[in-house]
PDB file of N, CA and C in Angstrom:
ATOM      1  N   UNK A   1     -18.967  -1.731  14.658  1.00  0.00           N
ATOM      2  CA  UNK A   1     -18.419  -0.474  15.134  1.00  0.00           C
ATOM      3  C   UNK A   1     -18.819   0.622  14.160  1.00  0.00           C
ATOM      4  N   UNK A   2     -19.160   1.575  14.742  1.00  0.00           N
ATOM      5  CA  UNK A   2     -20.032   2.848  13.851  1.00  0.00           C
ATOM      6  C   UNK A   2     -20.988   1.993  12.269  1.00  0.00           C
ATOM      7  N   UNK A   3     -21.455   1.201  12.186  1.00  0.00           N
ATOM      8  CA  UNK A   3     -21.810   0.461  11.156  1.00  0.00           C
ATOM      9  C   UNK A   3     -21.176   0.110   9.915  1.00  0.00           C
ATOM     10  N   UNK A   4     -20.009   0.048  10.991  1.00  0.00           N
ATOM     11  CA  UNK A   4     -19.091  -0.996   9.250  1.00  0.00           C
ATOM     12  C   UNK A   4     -19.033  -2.691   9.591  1.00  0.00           C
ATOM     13  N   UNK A   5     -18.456  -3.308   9.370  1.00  0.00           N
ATOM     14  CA  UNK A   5     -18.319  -4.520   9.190  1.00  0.00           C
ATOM     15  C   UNK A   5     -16.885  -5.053   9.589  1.00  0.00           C
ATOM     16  N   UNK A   6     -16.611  -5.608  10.266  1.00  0.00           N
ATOM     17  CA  UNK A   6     -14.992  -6.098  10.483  1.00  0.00           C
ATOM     18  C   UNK A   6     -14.145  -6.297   9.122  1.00  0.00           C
ATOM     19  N   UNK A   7     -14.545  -6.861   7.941  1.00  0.00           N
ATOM     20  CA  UNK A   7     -14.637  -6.738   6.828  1.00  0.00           C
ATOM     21  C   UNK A   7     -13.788  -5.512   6.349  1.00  0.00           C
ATOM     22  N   UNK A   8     -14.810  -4.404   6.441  1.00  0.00           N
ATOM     23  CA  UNK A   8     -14.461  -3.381   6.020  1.00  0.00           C
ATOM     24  C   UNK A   8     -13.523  -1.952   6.092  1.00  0.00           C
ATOM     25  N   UNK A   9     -13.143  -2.748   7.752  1.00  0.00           N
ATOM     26  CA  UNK A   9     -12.757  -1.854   8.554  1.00  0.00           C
ATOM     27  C   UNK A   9     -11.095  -2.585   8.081  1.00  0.00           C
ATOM     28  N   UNK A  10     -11.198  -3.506   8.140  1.00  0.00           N
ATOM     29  CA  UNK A  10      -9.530  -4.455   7.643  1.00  0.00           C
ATOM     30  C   UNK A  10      -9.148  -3.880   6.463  1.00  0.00           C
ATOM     31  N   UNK A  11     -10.408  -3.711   5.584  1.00  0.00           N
ATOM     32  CA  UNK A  11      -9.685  -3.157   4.160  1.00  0.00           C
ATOM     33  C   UNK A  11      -9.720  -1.784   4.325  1.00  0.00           C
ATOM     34  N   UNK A  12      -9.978  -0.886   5.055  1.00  0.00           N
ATOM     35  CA  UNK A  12      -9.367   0.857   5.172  1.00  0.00           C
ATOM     36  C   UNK A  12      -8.500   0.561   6.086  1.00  0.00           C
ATOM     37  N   UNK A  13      -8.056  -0.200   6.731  1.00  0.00           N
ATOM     38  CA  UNK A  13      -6.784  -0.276   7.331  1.00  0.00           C
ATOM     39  C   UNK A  13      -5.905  -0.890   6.727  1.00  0.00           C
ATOM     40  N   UNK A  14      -5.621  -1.616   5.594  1.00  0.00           N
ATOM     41  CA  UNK A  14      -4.722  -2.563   4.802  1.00  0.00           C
ATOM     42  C   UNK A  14      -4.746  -1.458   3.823  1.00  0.00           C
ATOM     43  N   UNK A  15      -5.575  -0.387   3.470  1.00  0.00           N
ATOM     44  CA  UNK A  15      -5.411  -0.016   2.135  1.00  0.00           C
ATOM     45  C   UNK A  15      -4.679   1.490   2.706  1.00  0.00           C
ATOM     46  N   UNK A  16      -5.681   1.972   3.429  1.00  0.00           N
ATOM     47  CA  UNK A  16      -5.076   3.639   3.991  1.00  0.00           C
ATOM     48  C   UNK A  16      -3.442   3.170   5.133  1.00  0.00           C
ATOM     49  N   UNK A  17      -4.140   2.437   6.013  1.00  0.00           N
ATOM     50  CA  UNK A  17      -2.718   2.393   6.792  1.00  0.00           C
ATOM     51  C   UNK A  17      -1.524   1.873   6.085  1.00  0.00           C
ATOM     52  N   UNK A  18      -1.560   0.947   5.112  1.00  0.00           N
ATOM     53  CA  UNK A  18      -0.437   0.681   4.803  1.00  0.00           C
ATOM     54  C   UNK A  18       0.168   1.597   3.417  1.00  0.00           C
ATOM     55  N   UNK A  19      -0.895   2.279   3.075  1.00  0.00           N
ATOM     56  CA  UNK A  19       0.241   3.387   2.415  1.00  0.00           C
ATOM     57  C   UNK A  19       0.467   4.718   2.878  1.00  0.00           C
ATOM     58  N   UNK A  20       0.181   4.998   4.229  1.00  0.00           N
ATOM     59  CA  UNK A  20       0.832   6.025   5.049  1.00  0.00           C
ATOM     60  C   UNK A  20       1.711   5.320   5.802  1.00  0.00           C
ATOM     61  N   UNK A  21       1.980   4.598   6.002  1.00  0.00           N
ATOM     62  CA  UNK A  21       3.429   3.590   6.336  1.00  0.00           C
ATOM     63  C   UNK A  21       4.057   3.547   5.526  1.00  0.00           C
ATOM     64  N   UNK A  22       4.229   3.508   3.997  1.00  0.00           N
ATOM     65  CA  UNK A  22       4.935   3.396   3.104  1.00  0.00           C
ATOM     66  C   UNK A  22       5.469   4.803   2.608  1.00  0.00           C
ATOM     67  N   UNK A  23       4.781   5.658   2.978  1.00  0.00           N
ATOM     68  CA  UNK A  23       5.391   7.008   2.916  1.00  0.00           C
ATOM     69  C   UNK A  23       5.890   7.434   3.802  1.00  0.00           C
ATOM     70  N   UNK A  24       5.760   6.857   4.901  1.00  0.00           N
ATOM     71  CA  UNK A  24       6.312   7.428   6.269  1.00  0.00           C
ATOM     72  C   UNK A  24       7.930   7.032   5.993  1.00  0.00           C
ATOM     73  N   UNK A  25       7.711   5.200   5.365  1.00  0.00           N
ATOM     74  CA  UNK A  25       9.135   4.797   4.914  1.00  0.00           C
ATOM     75  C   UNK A  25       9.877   5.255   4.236  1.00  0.00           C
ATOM     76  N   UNK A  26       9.014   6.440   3.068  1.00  0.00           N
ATOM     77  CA  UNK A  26      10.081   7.182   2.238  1.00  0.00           C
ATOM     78  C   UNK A  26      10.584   8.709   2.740  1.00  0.00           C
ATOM     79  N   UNK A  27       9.789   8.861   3.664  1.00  0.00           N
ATOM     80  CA  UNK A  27      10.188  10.387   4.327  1.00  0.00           C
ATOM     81  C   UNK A  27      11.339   9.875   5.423  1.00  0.00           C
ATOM     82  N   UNK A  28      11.665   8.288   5.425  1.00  0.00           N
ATOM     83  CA  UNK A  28      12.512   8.147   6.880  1.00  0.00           C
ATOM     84  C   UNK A  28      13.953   8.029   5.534  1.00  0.00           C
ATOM     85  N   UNK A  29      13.734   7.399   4.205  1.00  0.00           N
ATOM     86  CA  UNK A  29      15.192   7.495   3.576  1.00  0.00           C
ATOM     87  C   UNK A  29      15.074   8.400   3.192  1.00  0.00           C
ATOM     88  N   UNK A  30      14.263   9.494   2.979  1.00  0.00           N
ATOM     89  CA  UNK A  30      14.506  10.824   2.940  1.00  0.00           C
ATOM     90  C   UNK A  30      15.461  11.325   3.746  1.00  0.00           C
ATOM     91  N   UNK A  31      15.220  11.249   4.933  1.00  0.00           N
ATOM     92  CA  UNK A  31      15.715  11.786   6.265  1.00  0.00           C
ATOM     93  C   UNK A  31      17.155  11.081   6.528  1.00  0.00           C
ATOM     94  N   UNK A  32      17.438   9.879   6.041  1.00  0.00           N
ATOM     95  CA  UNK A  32      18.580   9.431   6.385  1.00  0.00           C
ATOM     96  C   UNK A  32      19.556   9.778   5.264  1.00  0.00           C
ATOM     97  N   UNK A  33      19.399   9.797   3.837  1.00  0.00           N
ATOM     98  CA  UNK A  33      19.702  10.239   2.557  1.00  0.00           C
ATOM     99  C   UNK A  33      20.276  12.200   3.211  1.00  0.00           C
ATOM    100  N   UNK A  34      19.452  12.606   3.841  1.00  0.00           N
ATOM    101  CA  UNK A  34      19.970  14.097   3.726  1.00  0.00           C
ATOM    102  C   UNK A  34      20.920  13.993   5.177  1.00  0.00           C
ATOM    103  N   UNK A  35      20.063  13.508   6.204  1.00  0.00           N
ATOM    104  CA  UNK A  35      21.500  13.412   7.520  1.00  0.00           C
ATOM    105  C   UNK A  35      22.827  12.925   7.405  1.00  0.00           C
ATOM    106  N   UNK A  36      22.676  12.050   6.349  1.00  0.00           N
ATOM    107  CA  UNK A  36      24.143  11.269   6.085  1.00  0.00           C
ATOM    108  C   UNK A  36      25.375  12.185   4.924  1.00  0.00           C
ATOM    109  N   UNK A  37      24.159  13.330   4.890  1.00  0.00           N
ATOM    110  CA  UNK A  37      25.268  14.316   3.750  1.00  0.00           C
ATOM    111  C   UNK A  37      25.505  13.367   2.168  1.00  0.00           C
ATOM    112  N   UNK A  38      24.470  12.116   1.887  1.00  0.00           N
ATOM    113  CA  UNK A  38      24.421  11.572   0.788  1.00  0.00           C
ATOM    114  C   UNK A  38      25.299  12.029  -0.596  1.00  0.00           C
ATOM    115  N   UNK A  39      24.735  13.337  -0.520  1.00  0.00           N
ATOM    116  CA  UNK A  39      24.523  13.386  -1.982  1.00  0.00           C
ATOM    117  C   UNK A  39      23.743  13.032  -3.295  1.00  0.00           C
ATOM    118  N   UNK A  40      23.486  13.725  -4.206  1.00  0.00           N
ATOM    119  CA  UNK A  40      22.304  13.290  -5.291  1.00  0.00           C
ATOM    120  C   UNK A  40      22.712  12.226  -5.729  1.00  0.00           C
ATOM    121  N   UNK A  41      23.917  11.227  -5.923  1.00  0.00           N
ATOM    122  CA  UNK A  41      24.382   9.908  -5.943  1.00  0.00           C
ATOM    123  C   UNK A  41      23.619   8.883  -4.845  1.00  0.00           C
ATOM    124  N   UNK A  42      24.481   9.363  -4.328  1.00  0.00           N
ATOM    125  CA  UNK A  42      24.251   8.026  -2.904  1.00  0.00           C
ATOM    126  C   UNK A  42      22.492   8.358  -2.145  1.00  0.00           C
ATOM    127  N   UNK A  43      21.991   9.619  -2.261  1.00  0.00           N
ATOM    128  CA  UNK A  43      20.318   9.695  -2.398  1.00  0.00           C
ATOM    129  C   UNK A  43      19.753   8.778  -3.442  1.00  0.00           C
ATOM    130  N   UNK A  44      20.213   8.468  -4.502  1.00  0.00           N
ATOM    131  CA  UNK A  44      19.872   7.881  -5.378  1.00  0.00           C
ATOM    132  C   UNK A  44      19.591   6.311  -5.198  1.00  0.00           C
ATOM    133  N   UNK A  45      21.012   6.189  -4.912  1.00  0.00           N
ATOM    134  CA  UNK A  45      21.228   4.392  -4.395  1.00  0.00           C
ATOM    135  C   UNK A  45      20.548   4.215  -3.082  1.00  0.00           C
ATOM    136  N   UNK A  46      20.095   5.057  -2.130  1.00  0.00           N
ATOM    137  CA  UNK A  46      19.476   4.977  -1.067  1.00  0.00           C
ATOM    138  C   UNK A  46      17.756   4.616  -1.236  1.00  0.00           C
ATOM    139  N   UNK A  47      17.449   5.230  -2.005  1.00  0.00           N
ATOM    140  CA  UNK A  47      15.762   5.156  -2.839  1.00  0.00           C
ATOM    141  C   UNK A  47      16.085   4.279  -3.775  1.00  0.00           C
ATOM    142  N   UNK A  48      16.945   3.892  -4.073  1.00  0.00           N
ATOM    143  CA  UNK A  48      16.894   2.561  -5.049  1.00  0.00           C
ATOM    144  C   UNK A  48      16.904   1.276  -4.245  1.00  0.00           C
ATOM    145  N   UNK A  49      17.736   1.005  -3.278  1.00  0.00           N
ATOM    146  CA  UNK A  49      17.867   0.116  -3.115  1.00  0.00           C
ATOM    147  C   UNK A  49      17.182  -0.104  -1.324  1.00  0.00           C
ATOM    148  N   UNK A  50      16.268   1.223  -0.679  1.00  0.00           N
ATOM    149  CA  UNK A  50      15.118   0.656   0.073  1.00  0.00           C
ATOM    150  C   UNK A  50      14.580   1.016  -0.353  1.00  0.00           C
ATOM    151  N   UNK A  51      13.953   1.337  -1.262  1.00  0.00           N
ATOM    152  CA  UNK A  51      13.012   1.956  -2.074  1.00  0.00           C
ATOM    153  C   UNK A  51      12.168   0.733  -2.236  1.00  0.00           C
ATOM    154  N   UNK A  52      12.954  -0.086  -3.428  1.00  0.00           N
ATOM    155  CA  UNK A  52      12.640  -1.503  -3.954  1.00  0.00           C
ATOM    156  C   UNK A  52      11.792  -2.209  -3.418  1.00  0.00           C
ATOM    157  N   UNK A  53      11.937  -2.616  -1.787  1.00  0.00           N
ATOM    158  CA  UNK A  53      10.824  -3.323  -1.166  1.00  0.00           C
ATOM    159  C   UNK A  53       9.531  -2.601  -1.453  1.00  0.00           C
ATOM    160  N   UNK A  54       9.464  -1.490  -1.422  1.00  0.00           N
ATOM    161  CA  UNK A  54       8.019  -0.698  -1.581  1.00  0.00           C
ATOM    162  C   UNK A  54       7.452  -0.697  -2.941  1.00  0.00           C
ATOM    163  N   UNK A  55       8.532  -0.979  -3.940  1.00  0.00           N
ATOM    164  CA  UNK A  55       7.906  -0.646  -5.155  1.00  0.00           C
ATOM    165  C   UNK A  55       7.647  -2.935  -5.492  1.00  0.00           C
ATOM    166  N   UNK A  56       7.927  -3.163  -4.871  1.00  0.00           N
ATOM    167  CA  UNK A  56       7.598  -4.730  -5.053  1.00  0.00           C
ATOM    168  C   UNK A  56       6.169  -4.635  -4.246  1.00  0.00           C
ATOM    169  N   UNK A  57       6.215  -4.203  -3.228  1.00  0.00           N
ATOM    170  CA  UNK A  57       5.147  -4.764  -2.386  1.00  0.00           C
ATOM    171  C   UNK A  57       3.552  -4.224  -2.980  1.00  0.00           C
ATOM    172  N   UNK A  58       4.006  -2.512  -3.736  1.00  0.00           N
ATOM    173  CA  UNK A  58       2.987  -2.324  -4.503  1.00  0.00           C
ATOM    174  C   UNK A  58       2.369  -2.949  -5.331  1.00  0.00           C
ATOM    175  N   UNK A  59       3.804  -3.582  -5.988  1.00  0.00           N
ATOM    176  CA  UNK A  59       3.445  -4.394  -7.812  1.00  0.00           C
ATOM    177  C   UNK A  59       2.621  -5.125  -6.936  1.00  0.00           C
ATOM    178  N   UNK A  60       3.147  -6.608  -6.151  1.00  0.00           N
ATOM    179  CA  UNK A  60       2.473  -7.091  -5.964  1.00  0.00           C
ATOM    180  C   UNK A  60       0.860  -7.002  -5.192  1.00  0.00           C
ATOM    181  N   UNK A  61       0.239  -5.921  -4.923  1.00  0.00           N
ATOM    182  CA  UNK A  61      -0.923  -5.796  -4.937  1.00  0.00           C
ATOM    183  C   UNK A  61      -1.600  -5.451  -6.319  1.00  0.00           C
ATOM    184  N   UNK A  62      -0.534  -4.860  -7.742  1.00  0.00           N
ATOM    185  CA  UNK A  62      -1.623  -4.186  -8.490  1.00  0.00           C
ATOM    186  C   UNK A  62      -1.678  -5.571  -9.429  1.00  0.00           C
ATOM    187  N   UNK A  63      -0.342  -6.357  -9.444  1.00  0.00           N
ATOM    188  CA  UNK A  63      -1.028  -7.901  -9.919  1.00  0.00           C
ATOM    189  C   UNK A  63      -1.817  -8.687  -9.490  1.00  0.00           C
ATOM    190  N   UNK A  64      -1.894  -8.800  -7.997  1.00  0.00           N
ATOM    191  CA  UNK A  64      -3.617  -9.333  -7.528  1.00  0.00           C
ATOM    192  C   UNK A  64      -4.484  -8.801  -8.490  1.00  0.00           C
ATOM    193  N   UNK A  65      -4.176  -7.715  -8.141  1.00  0.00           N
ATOM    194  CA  UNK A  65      -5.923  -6.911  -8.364  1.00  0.00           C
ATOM    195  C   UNK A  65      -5.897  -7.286  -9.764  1.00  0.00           C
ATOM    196  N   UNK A  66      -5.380  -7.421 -10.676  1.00  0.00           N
ATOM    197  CA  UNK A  66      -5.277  -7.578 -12.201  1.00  0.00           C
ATOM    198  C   UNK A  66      -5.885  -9.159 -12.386  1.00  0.00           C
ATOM    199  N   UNK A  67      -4.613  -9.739 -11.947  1.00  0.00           N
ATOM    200  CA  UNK A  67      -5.349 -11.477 -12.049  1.00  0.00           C
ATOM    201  C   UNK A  67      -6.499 -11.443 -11.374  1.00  0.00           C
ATOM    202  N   UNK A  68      -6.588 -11.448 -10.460  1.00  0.00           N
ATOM    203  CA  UNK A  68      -8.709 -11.259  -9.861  1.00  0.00           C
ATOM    204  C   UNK A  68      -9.331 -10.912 -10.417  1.00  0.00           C
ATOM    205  N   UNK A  69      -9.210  -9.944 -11.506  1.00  0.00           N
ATOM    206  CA  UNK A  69     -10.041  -9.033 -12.612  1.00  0.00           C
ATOM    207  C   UNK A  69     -10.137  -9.862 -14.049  1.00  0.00           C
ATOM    208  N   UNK A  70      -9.151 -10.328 -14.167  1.00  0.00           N
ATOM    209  CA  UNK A  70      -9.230 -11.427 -15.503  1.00  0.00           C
ATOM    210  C   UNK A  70      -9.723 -12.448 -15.453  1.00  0.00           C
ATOM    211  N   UNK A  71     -10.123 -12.862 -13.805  1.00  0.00           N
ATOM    212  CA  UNK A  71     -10.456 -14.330 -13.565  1.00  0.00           C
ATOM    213  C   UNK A  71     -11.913 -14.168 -13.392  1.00  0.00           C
ATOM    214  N   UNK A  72     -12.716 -13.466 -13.149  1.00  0.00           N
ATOM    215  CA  UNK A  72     -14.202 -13.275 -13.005  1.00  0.00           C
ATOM    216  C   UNK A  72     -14.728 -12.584 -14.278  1.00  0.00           C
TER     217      UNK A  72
END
């Protein structure tokens, strides 16, 4: 397709799509943090605690990429 590779096209979609999904996820506890009348408290605990999945799911790509890099 336009001369990429199925290959290649998986990794601009695993790399671009899934971190405009992951921001989309923080503009939605954005959005629920301010509709719910939060507060800079409970905004807080709201990005902390869905936040978390996102900040795991990152680590765990930047430790791939690290161990893959030490291993070659």
């Amino acid at each position: 397709m336009f001369g990429f590779t199925e290959d290649q096209i998986a990794q601009f979609g695993l790399t671009f799509g899934v971190s405009a999904f992951m921001l989309y996820m923080v503009f939605i506890i954005f959005q629920l943090a301010r509709e719910s009348k939060a507060g800079k408290f409970g905004a807080f605990v709201l990005f902390l605690a869905l936040g978390f999945g996102l900040v795991g799911f990152a680590a765990k790509g930047l430790i791939k990429y690290f161990l893959n890099g030490v291993g070659e």
